[in-house]
Every structure is written in structure tokens, then in C-alpha cells.
Protein backbone atom coordinates (compact mmCIF):
# COMPACT_ATOMS: atom_id res chain seq x y z
CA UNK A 1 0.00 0.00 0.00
CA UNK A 2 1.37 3.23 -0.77
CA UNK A 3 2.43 5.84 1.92
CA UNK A 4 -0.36 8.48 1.36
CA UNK A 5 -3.19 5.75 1.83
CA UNK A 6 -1.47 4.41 4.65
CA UNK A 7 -1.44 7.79 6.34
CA UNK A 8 -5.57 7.70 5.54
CA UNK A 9 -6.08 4.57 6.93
CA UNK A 10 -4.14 4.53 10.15
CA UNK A 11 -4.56 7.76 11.50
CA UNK A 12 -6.59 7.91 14.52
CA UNK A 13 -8.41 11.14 16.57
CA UNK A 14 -6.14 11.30 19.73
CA UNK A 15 -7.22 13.36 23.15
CA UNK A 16 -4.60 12.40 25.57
CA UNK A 17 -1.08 13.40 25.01
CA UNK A 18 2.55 13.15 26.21
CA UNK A 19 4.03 16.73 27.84
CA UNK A 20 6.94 16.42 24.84
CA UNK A 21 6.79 19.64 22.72
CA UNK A 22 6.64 19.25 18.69
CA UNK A 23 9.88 19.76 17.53
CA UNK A 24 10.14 23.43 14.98
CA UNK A 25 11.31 21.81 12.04
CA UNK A 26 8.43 19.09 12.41
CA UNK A 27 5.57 21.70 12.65
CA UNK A 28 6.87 23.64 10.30
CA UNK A 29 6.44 20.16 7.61
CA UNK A 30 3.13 19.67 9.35
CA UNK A 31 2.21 23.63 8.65
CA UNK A 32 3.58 23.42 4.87
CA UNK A 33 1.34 20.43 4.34
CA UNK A 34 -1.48 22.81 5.53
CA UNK A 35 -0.93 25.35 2.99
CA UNK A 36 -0.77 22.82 0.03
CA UNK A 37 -4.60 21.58 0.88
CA UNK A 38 -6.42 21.96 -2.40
CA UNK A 39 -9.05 25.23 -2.06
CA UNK A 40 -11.64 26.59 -4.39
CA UNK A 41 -10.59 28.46 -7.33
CA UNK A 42 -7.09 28.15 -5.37
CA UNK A 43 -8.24 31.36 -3.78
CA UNK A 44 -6.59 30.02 -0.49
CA UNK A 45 -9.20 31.46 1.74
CA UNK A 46 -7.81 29.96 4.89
CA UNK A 47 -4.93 30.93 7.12
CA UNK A 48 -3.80 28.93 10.01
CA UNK A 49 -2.85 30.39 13.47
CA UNK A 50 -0.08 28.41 14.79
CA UNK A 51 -0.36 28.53 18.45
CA UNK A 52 3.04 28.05 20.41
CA UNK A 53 2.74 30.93 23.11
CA UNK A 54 1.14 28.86 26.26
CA UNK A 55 -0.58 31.64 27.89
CA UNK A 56 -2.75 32.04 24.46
CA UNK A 57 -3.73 28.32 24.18
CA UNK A 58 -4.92 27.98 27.41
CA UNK A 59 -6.74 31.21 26.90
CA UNK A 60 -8.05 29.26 23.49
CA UNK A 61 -8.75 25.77 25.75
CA UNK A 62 -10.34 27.77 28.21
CA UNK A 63 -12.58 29.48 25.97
CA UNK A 64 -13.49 26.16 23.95
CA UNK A 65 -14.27 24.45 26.99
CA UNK A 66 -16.68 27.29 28.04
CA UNK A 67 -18.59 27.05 24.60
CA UNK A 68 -18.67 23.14 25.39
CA UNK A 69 -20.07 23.67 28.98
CA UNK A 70 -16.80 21.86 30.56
CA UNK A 71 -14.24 22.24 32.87
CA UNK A 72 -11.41 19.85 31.06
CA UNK A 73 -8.73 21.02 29.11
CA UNK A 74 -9.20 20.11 24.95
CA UNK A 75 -5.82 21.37 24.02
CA UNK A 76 -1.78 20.39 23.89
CA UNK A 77 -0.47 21.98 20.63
CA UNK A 78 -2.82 23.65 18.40
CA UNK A 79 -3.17 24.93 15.07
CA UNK A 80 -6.24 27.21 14.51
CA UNK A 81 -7.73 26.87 10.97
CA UNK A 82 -9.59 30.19 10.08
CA UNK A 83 -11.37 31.00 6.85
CA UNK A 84 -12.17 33.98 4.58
CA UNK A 85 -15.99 34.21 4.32
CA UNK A 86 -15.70 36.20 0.79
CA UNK A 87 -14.67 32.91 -0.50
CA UNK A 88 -17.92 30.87 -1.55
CA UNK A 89 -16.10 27.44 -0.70
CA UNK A 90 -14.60 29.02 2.69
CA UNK A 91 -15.70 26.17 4.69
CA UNK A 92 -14.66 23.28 2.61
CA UNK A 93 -11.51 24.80 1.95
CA UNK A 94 -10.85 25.08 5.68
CA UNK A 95 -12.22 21.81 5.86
CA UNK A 96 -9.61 20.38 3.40
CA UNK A 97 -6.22 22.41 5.34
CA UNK A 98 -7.72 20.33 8.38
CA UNK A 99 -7.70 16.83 6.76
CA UNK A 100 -4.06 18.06 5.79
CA UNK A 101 -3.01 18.99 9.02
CA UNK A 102 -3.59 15.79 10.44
CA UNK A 103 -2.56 13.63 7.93
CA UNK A 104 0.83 15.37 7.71
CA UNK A 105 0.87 15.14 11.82
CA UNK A 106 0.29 11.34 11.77
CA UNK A 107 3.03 11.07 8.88
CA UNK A 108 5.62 13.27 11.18
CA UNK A 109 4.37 10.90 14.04
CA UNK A 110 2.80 12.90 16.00
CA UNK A 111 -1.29 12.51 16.69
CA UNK A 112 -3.94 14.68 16.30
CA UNK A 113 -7.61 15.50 16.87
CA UNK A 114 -10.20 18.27 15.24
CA UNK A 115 -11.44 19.68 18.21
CA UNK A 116 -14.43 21.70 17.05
CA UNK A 117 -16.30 25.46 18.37
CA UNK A 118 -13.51 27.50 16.36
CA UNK A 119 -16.62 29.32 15.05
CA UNK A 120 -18.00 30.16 18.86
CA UNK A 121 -14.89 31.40 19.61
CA UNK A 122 -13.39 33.97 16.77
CA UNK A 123 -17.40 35.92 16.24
CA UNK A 124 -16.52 36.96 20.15
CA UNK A 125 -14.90 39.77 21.48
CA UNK A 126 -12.25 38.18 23.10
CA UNK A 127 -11.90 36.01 20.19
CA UNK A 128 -11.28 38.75 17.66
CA UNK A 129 -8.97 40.74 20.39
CA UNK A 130 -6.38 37.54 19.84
CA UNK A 131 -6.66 37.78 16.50
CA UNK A 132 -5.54 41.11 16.05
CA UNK A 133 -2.55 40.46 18.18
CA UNK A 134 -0.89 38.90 14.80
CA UNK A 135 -3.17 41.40 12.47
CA UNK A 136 -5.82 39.41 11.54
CA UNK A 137 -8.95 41.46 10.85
CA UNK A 138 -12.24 41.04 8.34
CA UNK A 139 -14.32 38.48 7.82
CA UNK A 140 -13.00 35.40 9.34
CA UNK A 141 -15.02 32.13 10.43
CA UNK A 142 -13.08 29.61 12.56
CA UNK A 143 -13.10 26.17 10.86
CA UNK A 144 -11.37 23.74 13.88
CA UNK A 145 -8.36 23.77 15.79
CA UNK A 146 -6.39 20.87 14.81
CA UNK A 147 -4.87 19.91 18.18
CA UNK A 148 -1.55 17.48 18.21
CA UNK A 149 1.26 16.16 20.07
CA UNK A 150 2.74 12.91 20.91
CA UNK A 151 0.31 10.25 21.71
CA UNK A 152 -0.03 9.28 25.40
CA UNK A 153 -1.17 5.41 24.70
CA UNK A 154 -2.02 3.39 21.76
CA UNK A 155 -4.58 4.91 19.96
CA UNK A 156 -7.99 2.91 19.26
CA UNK A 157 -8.07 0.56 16.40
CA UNK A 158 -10.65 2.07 13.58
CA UNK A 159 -14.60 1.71 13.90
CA UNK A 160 -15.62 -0.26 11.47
CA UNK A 161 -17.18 1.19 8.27
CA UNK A 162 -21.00 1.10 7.48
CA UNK A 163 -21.39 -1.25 5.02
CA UNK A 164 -23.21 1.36 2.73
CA UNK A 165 -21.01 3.85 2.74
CA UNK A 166 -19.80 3.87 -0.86
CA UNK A 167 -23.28 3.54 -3.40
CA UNK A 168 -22.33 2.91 -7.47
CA UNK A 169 -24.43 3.95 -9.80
CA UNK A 170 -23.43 2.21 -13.16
């Protein structure tokens, strides 16, 4: 089987990880592999927020938690996909950096997990005020935050598939 399929059908969602940081020069591949997802028109109406100042992401986990009516912590690394809303394929387009974001991860060896209520967050006030801290104004929806890190445990083997998933018509 070749590499890329591999990557599709091994990697897992992953909430619990090690304390190990991601390496620079690995997040930078996973980041790259971000920016190459495929977007409408190749408008590339997303932007990613790379995360690495603590105080922010547990501002971020904090926040997401609230939205989720919970205590608990979502986050160890995170990668905040954001969208354009001019674009008319915004969402699928953030959608697709996503998919890349983890598949790169898993490739790299790390895991991963889309961790939803991006949205919530960015439309608030607070939201928007850490936004502008690296200049990001306009008309932005938040997609996911693509959370990863080094797995703490073997993740869980996949669920099987729904027998009609795929349909022909021939």
C-alpha cells in the first residue's frame, strides 16, 4: 500500500497526550502540508494560526471548553484553521487544510484530533482581540483547531465502516 493511503487509513483522533513539545522543524512540515490543501478556485481562503505561546492556548482551551459547557482542558499543541468568508467554498476549503493537518501530523508521528467550536470562539470579542494580536482582521469564520502532540497510549483501532457507505451507480 502506498504511503499516502497508509497515512488515511491509520490515522486515529487522539485526546490524551505526552508533555513532549513538537519539535520546529516538524511543525513547520506539518504547517507546509497545511498550505498545500487543495481550495476553491485556489483562492486560499484559509490561514492557520499556529499557536506556540502557552498563555494564548490555554486562553483558546479555556474558551473552547466554556462554549462546550466543561471544565477539562481540549488542548496540547494547536493549530487554529480560520477561513475567509468572501470565499464561496470558505468552509470546505478550511475543511480540506484540516484533513491536511492531520494527515501530515500522523506522517511526522505525531497525533492529532479536530477539536471543534472554532466558530464560537473567533465571532466573540475576546476572540477577535487575539486575532488582532498577529493582524488578523475582516471576515473570518473559525473552521477547527487541529490539536496534536505525541500520543499518550495506543490509539484505538478504527470503527468499522458502514457497510453502505460507498453507493455505485453504473
Amino acid at each position: 500500500m502506498n504511503e499516502v493511503l497508509n497515512a488515511i487509513l491509520t490515522r486515529r483522533s487522539v485526546r490524551s497526550y505526552k508533555p513532549d513539545p513538537v519539535p520546529e522543524d516538524v511543525l513547520e512540515r506539518i504547517l507546509t502540508a497545511g498550505q498545500y490543501a487543495a481550495t476553491g478556485m485556489n483562492r486560499q481562503s484559509p490561514i492557520i494560526l499556529a499557536v506556540t505561546n502557552k498563555a494564548v492556548r490555554d486562553k483558546l482551551s479555556a474558551m473552547n471548553a466554556e462554549i462546550m459547557g466543561s471544565s477539562g482542558d481540549p488542548f496540547y499543541g494547536v493549530l487554529v484553521v480560520l477561513a475567509n468568508k468572501a470565499a464561496p467554498t470558505y468552509i470546505y476549503d478550511g475543511s480540506l487544510v484540516m484533513g491536511n493537518l492531520m494527515l501530515a501530523a500522523h506522517a511526522e508521528g505525531l497525533a492529532s484530533c479536530w477539536i471543534h467550536r472554532a466558530k464560537e470562539e473567533f465571532e466573540s470579542e475576546e476572540g477577535k482581540a487575539i486575532l488582532k494580536e498577529p493582524g488578523i482582521e475582516g471576515d473570518w469564520e473559525g473552521i477547527g483547531h487541529c490539536i496534536l502532540g505525541y500520543a499518550d497510549g495506543e490509539p484505538k483501532p478504527a470503527a468499522p465502516r458502514k457497510p453502505d457507505y460507498v453507493r455505485y451507480i453504473r
